[in-house]
Each structure stands twice: as structure tokens, then as C-alpha cells.
N, C-alpha and C. Protein backbone atom coordinates (compact mmCIF):
# COMPACT_ATOMS: atom_id res chain seq x y z
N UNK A 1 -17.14 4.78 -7.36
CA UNK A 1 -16.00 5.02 -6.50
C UNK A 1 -15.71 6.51 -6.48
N UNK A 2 -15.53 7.04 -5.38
CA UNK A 2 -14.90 8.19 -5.23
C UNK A 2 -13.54 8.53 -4.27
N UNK A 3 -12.79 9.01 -4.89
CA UNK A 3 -11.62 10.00 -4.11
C UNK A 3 -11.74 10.67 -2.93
N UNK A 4 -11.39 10.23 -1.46
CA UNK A 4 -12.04 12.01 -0.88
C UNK A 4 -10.44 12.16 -0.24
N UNK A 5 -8.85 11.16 -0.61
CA UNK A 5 -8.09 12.50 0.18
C UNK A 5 -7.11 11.11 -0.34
N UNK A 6 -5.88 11.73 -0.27
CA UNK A 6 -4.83 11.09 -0.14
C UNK A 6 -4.56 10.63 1.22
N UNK A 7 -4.74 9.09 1.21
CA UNK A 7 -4.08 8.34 2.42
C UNK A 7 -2.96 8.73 3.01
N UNK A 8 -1.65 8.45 2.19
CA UNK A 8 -0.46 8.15 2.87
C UNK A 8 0.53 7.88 1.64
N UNK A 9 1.74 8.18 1.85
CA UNK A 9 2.95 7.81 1.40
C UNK A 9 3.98 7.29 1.78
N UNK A 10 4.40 5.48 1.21
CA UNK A 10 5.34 4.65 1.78
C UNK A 10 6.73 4.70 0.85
N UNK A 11 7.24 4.77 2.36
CA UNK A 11 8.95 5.10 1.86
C UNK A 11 9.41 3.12 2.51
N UNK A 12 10.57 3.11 1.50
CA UNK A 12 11.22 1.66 1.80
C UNK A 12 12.55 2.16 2.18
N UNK A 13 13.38 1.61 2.77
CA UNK A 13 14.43 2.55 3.48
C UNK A 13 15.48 1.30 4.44
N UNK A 14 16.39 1.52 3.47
CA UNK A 14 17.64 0.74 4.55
C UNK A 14 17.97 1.68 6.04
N UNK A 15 17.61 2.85 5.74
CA UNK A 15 17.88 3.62 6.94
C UNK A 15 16.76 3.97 7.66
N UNK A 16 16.06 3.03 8.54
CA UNK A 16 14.98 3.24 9.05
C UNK A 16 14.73 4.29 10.30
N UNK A 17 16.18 4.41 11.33
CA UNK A 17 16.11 5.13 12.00
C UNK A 17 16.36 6.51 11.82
N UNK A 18 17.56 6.46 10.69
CA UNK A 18 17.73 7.87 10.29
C UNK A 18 16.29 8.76 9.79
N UNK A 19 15.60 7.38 9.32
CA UNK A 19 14.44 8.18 8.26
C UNK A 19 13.39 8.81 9.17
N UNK A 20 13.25 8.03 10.44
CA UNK A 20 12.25 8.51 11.43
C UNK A 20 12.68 9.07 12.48
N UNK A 21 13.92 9.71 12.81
CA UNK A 21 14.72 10.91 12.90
C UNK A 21 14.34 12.16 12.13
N UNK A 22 14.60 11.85 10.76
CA UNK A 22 14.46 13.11 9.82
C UNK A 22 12.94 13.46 10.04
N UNK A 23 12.12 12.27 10.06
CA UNK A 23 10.85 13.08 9.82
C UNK A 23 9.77 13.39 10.85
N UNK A 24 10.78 12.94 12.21
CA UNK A 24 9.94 13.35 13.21
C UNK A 24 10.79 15.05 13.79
N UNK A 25 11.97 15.06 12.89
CA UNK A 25 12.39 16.55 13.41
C UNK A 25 12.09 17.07 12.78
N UNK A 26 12.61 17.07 11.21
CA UNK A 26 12.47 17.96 10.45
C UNK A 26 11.33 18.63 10.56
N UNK A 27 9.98 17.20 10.11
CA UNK A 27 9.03 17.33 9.79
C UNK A 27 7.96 17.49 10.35
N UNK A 28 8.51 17.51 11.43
CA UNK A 28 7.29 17.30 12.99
C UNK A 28 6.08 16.01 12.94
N UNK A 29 6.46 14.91 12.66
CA UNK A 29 5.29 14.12 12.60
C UNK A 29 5.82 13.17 13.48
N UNK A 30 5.11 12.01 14.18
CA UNK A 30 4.73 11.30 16.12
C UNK A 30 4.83 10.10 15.38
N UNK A 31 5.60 9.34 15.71
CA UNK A 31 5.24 7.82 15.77
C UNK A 31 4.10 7.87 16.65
N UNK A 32 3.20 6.20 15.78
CA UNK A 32 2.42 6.25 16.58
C UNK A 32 2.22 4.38 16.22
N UNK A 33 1.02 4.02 16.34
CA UNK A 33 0.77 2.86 16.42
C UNK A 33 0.55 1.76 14.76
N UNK A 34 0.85 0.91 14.67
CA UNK A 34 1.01 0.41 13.18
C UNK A 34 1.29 -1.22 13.35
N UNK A 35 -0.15 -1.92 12.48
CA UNK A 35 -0.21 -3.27 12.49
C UNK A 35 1.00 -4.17 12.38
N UNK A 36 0.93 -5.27 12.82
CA UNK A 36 1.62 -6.13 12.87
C UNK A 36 2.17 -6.99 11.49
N UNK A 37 2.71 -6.00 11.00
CA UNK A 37 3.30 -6.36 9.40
C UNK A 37 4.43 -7.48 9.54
N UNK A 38 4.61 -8.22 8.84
CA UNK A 38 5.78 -9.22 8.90
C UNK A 38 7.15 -8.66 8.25
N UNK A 39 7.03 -7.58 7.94
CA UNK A 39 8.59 -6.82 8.22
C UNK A 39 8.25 -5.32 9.13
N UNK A 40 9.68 -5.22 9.46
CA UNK A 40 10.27 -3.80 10.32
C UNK A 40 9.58 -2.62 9.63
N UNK A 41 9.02 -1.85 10.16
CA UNK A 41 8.77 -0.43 9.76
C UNK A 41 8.23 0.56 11.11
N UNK A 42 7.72 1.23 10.46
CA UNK A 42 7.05 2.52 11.34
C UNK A 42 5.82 3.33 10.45
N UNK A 43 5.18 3.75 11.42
CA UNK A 43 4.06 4.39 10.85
C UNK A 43 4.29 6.16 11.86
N UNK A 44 3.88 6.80 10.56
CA UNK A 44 4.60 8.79 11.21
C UNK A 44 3.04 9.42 10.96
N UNK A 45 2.51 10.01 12.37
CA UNK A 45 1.21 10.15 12.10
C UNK A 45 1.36 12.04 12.39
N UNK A 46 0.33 12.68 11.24
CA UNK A 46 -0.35 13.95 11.65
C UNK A 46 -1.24 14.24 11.86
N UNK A 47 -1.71 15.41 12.38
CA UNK A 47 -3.19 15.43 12.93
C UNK A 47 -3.80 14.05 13.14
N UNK A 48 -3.30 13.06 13.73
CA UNK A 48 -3.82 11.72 14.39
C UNK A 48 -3.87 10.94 13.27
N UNK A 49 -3.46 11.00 12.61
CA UNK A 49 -3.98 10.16 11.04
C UNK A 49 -2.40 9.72 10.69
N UNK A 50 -2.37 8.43 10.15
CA UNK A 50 -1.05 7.80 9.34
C UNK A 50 -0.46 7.96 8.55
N UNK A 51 0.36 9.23 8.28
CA UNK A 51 0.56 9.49 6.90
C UNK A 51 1.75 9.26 6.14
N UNK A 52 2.67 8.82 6.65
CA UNK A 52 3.87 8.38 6.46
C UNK A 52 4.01 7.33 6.79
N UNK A 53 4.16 6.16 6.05
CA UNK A 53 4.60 4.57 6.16
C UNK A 53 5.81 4.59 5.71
N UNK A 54 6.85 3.79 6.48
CA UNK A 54 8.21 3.55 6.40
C UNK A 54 7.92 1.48 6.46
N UNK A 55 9.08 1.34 5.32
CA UNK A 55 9.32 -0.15 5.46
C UNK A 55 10.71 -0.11 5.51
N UNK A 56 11.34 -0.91 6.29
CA UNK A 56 12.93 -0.79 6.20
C UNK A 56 13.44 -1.71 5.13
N UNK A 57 14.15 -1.65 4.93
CA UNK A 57 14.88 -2.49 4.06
C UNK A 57 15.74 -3.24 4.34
N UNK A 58 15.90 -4.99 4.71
CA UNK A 58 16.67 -5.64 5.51
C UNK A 58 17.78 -6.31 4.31
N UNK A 59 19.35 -5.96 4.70
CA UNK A 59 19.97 -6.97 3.43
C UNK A 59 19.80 -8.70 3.58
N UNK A 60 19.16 -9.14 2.98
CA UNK A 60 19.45 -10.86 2.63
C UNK A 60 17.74 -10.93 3.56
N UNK A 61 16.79 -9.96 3.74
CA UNK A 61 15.65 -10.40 5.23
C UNK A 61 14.68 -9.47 4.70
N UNK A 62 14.06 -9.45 3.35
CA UNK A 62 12.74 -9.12 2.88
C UNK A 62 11.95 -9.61 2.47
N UNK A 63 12.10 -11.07 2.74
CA UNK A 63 10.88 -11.99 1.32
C UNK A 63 9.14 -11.19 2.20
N UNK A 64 9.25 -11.23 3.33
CA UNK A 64 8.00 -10.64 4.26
C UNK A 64 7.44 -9.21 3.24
N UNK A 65 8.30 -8.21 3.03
CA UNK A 65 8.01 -7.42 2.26
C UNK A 65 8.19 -6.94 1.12
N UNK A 66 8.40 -8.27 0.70
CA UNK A 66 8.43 -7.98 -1.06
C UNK A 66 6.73 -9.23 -1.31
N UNK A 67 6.46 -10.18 0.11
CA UNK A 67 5.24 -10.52 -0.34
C UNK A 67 4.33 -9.99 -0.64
N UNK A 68 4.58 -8.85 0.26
CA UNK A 68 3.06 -8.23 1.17
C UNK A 68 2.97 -7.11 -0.02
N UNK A 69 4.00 -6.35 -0.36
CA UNK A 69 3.89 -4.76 -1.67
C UNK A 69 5.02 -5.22 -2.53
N UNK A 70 4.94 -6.43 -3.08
CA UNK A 70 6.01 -6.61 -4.24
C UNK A 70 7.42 -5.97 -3.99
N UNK A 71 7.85 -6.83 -5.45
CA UNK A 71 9.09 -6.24 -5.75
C UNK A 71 9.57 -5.35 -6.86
N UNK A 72 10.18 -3.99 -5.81
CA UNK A 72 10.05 -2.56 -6.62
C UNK A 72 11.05 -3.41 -7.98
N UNK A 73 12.13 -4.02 -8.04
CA UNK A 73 13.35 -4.28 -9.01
C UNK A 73 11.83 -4.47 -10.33
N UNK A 74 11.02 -5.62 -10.18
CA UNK A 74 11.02 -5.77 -11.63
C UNK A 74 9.88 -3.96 -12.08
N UNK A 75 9.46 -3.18 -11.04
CA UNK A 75 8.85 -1.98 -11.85
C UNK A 75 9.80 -0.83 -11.80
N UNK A 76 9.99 -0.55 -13.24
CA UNK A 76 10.96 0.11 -13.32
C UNK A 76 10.72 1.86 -12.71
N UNK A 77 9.59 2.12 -12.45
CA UNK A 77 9.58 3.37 -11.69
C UNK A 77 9.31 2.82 -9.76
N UNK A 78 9.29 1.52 -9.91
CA UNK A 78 9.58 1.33 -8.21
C UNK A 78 10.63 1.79 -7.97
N UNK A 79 10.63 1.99 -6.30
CA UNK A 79 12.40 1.85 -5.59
C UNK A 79 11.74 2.61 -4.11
N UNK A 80 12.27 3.43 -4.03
CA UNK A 80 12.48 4.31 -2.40
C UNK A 80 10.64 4.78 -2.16
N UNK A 81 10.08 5.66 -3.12
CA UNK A 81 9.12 6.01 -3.21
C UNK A 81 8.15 4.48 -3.44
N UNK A 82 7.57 3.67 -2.74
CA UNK A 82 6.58 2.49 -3.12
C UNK A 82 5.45 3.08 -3.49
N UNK A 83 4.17 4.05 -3.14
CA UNK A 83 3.37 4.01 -3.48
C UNK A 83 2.32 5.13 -2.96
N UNK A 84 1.76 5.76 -3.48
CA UNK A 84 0.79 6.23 -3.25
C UNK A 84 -0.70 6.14 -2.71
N UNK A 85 -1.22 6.47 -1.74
CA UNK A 85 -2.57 5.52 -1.31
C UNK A 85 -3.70 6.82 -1.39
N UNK A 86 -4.66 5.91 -1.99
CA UNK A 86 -5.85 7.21 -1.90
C UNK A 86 -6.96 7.03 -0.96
N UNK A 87 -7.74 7.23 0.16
CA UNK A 87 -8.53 6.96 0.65
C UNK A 87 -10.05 6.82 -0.19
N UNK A 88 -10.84 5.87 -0.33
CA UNK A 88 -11.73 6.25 -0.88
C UNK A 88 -12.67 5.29 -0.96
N UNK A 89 -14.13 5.46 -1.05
CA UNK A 89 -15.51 4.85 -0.87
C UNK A 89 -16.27 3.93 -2.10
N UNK A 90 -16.98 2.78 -2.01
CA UNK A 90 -17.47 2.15 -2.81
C UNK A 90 -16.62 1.26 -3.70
N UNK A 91 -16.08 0.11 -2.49
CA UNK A 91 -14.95 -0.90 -3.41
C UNK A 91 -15.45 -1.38 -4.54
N UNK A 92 -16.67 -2.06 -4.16
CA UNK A 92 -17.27 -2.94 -5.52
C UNK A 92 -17.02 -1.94 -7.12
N UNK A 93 -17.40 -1.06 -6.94
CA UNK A 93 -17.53 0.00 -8.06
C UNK A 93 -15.89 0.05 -8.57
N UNK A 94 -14.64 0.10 -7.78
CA UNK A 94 -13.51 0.22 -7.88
C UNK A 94 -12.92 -1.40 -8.78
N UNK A 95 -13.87 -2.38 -8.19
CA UNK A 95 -13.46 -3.16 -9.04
C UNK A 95 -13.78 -3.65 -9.93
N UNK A 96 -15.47 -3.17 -10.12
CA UNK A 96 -16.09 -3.87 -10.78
C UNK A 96 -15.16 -2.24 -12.28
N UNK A 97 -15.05 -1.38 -11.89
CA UNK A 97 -13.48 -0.52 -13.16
C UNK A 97 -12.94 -1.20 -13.38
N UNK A 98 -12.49 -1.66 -12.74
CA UNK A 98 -10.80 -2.55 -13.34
C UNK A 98 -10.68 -3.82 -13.76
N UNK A 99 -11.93 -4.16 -13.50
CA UNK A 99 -12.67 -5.41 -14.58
C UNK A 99 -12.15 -4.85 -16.46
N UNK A 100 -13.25 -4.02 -15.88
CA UNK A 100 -13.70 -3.56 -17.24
C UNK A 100 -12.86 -3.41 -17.50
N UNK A 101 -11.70 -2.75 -17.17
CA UNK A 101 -10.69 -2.05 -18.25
C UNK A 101 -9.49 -2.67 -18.08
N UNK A 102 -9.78 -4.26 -17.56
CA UNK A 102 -8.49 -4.90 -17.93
C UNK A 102 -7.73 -4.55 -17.35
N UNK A 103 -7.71 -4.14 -16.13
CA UNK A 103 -6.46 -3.47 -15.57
C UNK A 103 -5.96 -4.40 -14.66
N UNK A 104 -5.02 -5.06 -14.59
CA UNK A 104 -4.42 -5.69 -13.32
C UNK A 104 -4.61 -5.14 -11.82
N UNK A 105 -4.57 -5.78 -10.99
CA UNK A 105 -4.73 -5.11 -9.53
C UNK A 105 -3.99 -6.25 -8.25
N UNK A 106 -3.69 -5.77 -7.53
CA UNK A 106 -3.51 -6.86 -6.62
C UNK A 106 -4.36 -6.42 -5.18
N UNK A 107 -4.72 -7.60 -4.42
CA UNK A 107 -5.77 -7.21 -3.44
C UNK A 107 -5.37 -7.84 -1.95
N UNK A 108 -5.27 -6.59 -1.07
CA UNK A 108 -4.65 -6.94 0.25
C UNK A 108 -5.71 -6.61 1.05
N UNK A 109 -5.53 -7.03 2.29
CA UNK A 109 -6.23 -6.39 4.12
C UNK A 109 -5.39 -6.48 4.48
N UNK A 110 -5.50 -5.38 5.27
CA UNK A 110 -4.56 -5.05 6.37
C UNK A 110 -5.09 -5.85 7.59
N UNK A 111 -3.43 -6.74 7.97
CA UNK A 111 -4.24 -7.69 9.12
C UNK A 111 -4.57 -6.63 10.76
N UNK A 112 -4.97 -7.10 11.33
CA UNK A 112 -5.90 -6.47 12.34
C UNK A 112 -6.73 -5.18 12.39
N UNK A 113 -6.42 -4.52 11.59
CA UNK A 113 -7.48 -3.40 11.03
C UNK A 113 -8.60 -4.05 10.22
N UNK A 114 -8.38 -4.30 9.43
CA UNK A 114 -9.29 -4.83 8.26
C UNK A 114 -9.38 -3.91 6.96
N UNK A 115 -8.86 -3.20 7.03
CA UNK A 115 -8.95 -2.23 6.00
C UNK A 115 -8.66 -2.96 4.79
N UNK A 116 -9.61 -2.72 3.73
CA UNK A 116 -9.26 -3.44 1.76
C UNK A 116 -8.32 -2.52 1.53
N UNK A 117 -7.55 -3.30 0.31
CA UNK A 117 -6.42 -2.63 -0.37
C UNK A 117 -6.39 -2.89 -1.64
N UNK A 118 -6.14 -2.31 -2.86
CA UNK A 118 -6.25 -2.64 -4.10
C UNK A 118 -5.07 -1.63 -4.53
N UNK A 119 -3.96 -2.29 -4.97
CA UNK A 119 -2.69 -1.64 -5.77
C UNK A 119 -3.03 -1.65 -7.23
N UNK A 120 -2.56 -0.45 -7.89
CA UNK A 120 -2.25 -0.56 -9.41
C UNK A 120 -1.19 0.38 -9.49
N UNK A 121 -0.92 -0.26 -11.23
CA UNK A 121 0.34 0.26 -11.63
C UNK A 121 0.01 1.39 -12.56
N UNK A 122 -0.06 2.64 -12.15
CA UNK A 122 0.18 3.78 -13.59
C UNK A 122 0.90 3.82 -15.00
N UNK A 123 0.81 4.37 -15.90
CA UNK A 123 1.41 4.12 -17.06
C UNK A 123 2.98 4.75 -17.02
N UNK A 124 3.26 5.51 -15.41
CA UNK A 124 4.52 6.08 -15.32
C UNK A 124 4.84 4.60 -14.50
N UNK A 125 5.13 4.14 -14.24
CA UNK A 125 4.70 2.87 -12.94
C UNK A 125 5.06 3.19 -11.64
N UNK A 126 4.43 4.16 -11.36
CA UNK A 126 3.91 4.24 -10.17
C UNK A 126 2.50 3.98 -9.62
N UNK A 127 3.34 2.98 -8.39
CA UNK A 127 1.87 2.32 -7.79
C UNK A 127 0.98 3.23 -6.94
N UNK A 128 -0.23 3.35 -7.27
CA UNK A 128 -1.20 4.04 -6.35
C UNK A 128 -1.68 2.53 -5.90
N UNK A 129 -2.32 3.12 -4.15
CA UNK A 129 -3.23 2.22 -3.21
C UNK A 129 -4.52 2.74 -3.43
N UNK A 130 -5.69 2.43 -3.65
CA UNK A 130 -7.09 2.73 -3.24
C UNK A 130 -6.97 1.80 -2.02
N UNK A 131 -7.52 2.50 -0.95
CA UNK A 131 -7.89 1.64 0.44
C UNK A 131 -9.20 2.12 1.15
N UNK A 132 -10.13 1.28 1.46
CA UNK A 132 -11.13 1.36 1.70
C UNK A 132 -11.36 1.20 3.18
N UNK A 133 -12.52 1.27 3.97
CA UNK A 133 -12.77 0.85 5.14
C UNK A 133 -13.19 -0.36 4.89
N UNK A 134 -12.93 -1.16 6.80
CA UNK A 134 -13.07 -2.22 6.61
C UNK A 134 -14.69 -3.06 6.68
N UNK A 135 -15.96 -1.98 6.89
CA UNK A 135 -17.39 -2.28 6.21
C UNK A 135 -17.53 -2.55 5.16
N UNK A 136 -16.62 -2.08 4.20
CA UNK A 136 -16.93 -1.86 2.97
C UNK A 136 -16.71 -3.71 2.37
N UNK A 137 -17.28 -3.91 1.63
CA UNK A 137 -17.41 -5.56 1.22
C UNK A 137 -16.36 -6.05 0.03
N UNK A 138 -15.11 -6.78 0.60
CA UNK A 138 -14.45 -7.09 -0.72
C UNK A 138 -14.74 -8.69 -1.13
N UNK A 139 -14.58 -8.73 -2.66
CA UNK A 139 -14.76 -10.23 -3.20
C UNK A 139 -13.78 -11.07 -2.78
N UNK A 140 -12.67 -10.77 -1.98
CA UNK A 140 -11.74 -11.67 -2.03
C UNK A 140 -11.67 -11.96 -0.57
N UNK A 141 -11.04 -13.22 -0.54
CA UNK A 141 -10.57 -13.91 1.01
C UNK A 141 -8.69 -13.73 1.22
N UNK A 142 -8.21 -13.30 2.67
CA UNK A 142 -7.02 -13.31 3.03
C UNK A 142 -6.34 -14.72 3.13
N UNK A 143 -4.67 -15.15 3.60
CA UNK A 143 -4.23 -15.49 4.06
C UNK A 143 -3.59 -14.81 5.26
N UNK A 144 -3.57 -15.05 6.99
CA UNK A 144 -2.70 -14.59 8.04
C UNK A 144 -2.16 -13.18 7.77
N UNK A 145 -1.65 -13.04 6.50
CA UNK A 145 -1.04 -11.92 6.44
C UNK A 145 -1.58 -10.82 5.57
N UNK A 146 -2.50 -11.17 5.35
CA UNK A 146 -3.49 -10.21 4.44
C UNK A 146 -3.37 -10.34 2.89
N UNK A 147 -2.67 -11.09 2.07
CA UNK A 147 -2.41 -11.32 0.81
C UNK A 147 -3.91 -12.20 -0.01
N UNK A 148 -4.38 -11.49 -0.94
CA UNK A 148 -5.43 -12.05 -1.69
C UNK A 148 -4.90 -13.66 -2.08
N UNK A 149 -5.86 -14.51 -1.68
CA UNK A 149 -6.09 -15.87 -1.78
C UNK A 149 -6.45 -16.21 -2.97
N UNK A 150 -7.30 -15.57 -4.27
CA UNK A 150 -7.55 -15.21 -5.34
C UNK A 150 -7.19 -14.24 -6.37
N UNK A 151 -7.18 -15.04 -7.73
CA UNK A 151 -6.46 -14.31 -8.73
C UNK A 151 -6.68 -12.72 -8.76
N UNK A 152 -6.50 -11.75 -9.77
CA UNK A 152 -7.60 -10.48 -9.86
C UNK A 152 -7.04 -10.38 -11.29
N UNK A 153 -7.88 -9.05 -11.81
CA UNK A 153 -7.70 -8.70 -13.04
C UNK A 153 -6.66 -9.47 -14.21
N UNK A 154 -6.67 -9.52 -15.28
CA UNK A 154 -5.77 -9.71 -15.98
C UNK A 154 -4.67 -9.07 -16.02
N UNK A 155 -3.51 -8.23 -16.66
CA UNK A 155 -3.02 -7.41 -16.82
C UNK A 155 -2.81 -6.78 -17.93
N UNK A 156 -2.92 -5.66 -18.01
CA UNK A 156 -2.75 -4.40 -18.71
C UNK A 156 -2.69 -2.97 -18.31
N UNK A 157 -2.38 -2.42 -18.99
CA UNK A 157 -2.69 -0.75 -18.63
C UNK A 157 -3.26 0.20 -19.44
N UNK A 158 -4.07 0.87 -18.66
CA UNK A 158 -4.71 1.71 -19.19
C UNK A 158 -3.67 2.47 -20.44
N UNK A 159 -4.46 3.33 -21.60
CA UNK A 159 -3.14 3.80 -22.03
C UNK A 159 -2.29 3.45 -23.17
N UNK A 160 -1.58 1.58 -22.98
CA UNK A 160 -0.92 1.60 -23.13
C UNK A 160 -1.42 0.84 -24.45
């Protein structure tokens, strides 16, 4: 497996419009186009690329996105900041790591893209994404919404 760039960074946000206000002025970045997730968000693209994921935050109207990227309450470095994503090549190798080292993982596609997804938790607990293209061959099968149909790793952390 290799690294070649940081994907993207997802913000969760009761203030969805304010947030894509702020960061299409402040920050100069374009809404642009973004799969059909089963909760509210937005995707803030630069140089044509996705780099800002927004999930809103609905009161009493998240079970959709606490399925799809958990729930920040039980990790105690979750909350506003969800996660970090790294772009990067050779899934099998990515998992056939986290075999080995015992590491928990959870395993998504993104529905109509196809893109693999593999979350873990750091020893700060913050979640990084490895996300792969969608050639690339994963062991696992979806449900509709892209959620692994099969167990993964045990859990542990590196580290700890």
C-alpha cells in the first residue's frame, strides 16, 4: 500500500448552510456534485477534486449517518472534525496490514461511485479513511448503501 495525497476532510455540522457559506467565501471552494448519501450534506471541491465533505447534523434525524461513519459520542476524540481520508493504491496489501496487526477496520463503497473505503481509529482516536479506486478489488460485499455486509478485523490498536 502506498500514500500518494490526502483525500479530503469531513466536517459534521448542525450548521450546514452557514458552513458552506464560510467555505465557499472565505475559502474559495465550488460546490459541486456528491453521491447520493442517505443523509444531508455537501461536497466543496478545489482544483476539481472533493476536498471538503460536510455532513449536517439533523436533531432527532441521523440514524442514516451515524450508519454509514459511526457514532462520533462513543470515540472520544470524535465530534465536528470526523475524519481524515488518504487517497491511496493496493487495497489487498492495506488489508491484508490490518490483518496482521489486529487492527480493527470498518469497510464501506461509496454507492454510485464505487470507490473502497476502509476507516481506522488512531491511538489519538482520530479516524483516518484509506480510499481506494473503484478497480481496485475489495474482499467484501455492500448493502444499498454501501455498508460492509461482513465482519473485518478484530479490534485493537496499534500502540496500545
Amino acid at each position: 500500500m502506498q500514500v500518494q495525497r490526502i483525500d479530503h476532510f469531513t466536517l459534521r455540522t448542525p450548521h450546514l448552510a452557514q458552513t458552506l457559506a464560510f467555505y465557499e467565501s472565505v475559502v474559495g471552494l465550488t460546490p459541486g456534485p456528491r453521491p447520493a448519501f442517505g443523509f444531508p450534506g455537501a461536497w466543496l471541491y478545489a482544483q476539481g477534486r472533493p476536498i471538503l465533505h460536510l455532513a449536517e447534523l439533523v436533531p432527532g434525524a441521523n440514524e442514516a449517518l451515524t450508519r454509514y461513519l459511526g457514532d462520533p459520542a462513543v470515540r472520544p476524540g470524535g465530534g465536528t472534525v470526523d475524519h481524515i481520508a488518504l487517497r491511496c493504491t493496493d487495497l489487498p496489501a492495506l488489508e491484508q496490514r490490518l490483518r496482521r496487526l489486529s487492527v480493527h477496520y470498518e469497510a464501506r463503497t461509496v454507492p454510485a461511485l464505487g470507490e473502497h473505503q476502509l476507516f481506522v481509529i488512531d491511538p489519538n482516536e482520530v479516524r483516518i479513511e484509506f480510499i481506494f479506486d473503484a478497480a481496485e478489488p475489495a474482499s467484501w460485499h455492500t448493502d444499498a448503501e454501501g455498508v460492509s455486509l461482513t465482519t473485518s478485523a478484530t479490534a485493537a490498536k496499534v500502540g496500545a
